[in-house]
C-alpha atoms as a PDB file:
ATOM      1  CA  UNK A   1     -24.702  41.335 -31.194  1.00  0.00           C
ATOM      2  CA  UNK A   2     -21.879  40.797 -33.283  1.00  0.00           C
ATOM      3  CA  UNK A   3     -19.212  43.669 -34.376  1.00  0.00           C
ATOM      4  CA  UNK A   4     -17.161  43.951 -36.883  1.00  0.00           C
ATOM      5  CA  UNK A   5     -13.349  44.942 -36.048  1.00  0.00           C
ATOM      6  CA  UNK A   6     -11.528  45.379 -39.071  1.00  0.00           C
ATOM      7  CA  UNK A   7      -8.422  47.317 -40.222  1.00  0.00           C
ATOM      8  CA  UNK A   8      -8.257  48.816 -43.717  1.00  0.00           C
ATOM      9  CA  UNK A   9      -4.936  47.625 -45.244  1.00  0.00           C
ATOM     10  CA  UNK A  10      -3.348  49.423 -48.283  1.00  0.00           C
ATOM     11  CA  UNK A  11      -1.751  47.406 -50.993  1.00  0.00           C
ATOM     12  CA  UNK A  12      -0.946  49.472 -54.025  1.00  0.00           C
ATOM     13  CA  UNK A  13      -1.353  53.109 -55.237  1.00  0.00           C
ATOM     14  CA  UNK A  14      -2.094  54.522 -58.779  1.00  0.00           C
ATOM     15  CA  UNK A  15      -2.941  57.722 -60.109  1.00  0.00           C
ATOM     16  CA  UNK A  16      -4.517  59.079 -62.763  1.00  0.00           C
ATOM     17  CA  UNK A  17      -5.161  62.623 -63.560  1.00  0.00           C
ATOM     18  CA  UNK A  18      -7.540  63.524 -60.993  1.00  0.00           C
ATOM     19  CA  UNK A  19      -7.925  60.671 -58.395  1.00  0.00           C
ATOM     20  CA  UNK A  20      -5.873  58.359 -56.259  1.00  0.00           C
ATOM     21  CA  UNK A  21      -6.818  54.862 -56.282  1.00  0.00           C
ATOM     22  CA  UNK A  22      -5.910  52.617 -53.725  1.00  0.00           C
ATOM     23  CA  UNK A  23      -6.300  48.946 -53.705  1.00  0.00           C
ATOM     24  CA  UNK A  24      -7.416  47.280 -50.290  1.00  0.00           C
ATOM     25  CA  UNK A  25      -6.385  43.750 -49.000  1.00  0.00           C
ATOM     26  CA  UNK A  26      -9.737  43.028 -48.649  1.00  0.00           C
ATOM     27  CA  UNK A  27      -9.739  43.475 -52.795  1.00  0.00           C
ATOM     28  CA  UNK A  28     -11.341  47.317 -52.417  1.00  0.00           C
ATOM     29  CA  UNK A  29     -10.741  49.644 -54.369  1.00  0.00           C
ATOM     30  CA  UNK A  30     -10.336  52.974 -53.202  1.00  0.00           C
ATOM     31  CA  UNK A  31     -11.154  56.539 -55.431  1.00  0.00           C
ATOM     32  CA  UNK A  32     -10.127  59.310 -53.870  1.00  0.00           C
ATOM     33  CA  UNK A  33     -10.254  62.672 -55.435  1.00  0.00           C
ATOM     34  CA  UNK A  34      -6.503  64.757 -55.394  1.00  0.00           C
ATOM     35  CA  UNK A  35      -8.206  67.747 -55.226  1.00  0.00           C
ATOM     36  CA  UNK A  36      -8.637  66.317 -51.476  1.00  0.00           C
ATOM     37  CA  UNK A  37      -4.578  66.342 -50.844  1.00  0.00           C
ATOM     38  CA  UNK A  38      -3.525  70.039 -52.740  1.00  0.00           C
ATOM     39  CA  UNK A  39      -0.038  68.334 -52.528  1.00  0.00           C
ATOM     40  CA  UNK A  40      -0.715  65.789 -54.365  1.00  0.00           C
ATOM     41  CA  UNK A  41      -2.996  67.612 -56.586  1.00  0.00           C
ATOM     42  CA  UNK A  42      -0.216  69.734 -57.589  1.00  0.00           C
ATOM     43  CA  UNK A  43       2.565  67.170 -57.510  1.00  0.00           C
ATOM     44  CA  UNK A  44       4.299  65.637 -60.267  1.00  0.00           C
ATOM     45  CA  UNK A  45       3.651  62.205 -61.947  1.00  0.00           C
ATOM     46  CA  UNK A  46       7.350  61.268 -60.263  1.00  0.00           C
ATOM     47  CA  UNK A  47       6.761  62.737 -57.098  1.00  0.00           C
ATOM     48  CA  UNK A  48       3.268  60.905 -56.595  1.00  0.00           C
ATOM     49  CA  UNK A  49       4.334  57.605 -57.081  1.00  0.00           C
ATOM     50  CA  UNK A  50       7.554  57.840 -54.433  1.00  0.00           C
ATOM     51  CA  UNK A  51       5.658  56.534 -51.834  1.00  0.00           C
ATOM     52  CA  UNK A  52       5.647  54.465 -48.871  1.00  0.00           C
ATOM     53  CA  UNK A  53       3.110  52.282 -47.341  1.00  0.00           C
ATOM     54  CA  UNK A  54       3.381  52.709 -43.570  1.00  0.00           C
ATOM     55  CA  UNK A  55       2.068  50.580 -40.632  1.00  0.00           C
ATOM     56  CA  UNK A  56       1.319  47.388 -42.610  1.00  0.00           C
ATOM     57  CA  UNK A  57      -0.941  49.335 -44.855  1.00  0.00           C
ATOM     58  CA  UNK A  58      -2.604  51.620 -42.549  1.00  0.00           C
ATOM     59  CA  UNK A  59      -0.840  54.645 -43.621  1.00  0.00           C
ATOM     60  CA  UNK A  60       0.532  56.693 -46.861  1.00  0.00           C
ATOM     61  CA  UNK A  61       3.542  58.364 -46.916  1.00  0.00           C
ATOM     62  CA  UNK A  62       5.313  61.117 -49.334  1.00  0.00           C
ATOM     63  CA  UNK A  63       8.743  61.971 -47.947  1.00  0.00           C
ATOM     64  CA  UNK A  64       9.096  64.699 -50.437  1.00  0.00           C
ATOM     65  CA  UNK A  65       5.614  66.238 -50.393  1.00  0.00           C
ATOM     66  CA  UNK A  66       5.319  65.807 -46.320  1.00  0.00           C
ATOM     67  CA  UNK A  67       2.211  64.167 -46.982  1.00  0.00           C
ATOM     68  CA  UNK A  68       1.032  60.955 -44.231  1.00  0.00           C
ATOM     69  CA  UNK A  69      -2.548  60.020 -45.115  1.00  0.00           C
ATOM     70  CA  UNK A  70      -4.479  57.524 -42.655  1.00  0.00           C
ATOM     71  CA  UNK A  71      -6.080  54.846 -44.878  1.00  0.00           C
ATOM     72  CA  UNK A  72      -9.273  55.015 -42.260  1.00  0.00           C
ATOM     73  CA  UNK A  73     -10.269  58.467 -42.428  1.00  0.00           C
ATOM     74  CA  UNK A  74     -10.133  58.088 -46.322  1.00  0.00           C
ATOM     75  CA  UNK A  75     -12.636  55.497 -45.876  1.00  0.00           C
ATOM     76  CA  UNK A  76     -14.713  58.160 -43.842  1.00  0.00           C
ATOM     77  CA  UNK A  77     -14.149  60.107 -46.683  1.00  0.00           C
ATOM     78  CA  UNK A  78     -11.823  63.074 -44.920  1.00  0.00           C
ATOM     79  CA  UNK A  79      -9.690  64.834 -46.975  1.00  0.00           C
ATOM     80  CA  UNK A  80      -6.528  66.717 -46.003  1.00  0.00           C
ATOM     81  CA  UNK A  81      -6.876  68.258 -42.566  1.00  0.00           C
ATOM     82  CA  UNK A  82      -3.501  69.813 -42.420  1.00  0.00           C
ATOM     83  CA  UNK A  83      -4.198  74.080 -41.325  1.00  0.00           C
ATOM     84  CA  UNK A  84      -2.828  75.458 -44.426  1.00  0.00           C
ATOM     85  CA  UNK A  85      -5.804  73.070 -46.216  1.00  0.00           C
ATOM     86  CA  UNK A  86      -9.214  74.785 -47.304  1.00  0.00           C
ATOM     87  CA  UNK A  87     -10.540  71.927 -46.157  1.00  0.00           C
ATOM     88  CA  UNK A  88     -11.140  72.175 -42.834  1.00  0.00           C
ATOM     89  CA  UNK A  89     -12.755  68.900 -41.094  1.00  0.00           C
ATOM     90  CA  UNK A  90     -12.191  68.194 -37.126  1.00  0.00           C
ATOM     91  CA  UNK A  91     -11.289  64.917 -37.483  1.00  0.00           C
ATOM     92  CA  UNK A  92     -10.813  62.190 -34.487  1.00  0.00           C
ATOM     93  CA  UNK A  93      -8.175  60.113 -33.400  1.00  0.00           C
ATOM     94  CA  UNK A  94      -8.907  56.191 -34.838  1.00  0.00           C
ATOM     95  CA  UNK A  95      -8.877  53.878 -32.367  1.00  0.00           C
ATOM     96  CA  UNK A  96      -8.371  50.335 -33.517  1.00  0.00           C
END
């Protein structure tokens, strides 16, 4: 049996006015609704794009907004899971 063991990467963000999209190194493309991420949803055009790839793409960061999204669980389709979210998902730990 053979499994597949791969890691996600992030290359590149952009936004438009209702969804991130977020490029993959495996040449993905990601669409992710902001109404997912409140901050982001309700963040400006400025503060959206200051972001960071983290962990060689595995992770999304927004210094200002406090957001850290895990390119995996948007791939399982979870949303923000923060307690102040209405979206409220128990969510596992990845484990690459």
């Amino acid at each position: 049996m053979t499994t597949l063991n791969f890691k996600p990467l992030a290359k590149t963000i952009k936004f438009d006015d209702s969804m991130m999209w977020i490029e993959l190194s495996d040449g993905r493309t990601l669409g992710t609704p902001l109404v997912y991420f409140p901050r982001l949803l309700n963040a400006s055009k400025q503060q959206r794009e200051c972001y960071e790839i983290s962990g060689g793409g595995i992770g999304l960061h927004w210094d200002e907004l406090d957001e850290d999204i895990h390119v995996g669980y948007l791939l399982m389709g979870v949303g923000d899971v923060s307690q102040n979210s209405i979206l409220t998902t128990k969510v596992e730990p990845l484990v690459y």
